[in-house]
C-alpha atoms as a PDB file:
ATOM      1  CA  UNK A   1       6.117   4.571   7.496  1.00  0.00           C
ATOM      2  CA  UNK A   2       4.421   1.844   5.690  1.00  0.00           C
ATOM      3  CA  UNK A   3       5.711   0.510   2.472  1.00  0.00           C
ATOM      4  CA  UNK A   4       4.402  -1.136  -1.028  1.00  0.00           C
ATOM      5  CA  UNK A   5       5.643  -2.516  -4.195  1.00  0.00           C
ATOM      6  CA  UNK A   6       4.806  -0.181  -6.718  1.00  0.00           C
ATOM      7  CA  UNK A   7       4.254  -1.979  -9.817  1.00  0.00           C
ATOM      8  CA  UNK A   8       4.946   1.393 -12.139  1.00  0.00           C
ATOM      9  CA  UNK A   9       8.083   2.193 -10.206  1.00  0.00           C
ATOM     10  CA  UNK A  10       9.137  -1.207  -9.922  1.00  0.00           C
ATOM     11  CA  UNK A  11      10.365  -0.791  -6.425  1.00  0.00           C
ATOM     12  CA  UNK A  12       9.740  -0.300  -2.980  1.00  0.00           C
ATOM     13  CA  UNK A  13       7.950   3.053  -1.887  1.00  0.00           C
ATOM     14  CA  UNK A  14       6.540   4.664   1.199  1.00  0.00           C
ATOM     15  CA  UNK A  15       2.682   4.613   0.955  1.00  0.00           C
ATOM     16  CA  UNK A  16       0.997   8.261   0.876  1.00  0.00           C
ATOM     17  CA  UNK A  17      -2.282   8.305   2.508  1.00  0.00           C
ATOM     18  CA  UNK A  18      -2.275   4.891   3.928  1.00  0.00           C
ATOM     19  CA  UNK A  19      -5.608   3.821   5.173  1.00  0.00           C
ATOM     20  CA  UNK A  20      -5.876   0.515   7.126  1.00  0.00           C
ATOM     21  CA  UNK A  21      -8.119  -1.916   5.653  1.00  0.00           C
ATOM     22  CA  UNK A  22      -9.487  -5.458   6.479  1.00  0.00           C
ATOM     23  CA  UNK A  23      -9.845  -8.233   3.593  1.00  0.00           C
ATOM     24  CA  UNK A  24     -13.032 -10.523   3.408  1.00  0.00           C
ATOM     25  CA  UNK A  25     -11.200 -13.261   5.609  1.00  0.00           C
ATOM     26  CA  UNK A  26     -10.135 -10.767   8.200  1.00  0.00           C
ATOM     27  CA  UNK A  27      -6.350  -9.852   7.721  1.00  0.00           C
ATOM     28  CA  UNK A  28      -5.641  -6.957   8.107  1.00  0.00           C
ATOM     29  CA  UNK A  29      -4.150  -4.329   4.812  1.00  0.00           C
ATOM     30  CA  UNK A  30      -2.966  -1.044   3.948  1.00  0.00           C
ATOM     31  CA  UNK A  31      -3.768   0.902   0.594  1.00  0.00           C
ATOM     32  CA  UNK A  32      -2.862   4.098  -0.197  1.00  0.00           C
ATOM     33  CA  UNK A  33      -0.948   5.577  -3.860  1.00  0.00           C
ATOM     34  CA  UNK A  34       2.631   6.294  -4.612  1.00  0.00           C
ATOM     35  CA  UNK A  35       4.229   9.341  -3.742  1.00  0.00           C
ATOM     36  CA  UNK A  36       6.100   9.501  -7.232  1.00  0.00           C
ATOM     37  CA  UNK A  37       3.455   8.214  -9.908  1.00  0.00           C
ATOM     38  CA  UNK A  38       0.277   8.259  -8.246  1.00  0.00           C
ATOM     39  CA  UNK A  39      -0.431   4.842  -8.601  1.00  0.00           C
ATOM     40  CA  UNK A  40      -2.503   2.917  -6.044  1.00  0.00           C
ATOM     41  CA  UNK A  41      -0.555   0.563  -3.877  1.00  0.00           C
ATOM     42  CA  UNK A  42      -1.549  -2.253  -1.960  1.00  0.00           C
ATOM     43  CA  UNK A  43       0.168  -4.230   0.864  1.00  0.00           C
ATOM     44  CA  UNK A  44      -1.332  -7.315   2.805  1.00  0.00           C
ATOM     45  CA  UNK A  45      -0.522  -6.759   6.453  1.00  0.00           C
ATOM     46  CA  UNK A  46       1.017  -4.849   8.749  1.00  0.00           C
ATOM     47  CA  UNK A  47      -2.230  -3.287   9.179  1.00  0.00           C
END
């Protein structure tokens, strides 16, 4: 399971939804939101 910093946790979490993106320059990303606030998360690779 793929995980993000959650900014308005303030900790690690397990990305719900997680949809594999690519940035402008090609690397690859993961976005999804939190499972406890709903917040979208973001994490640069491991894509």
């Amino acid at each position: 399971m793929p995980e993000a910093y959650c900014f308005k946790c303030r900790t690690k979490r397990t990305i719900r939804n997680a949809t594999a993106t690519r940035l402008k320059n090609g690397r690859p990303a993961t976005q999804g939101v939190c499972p406890v606030c709903g917040t979208k998360v973001f994490r640069i690779g491991k894509g």
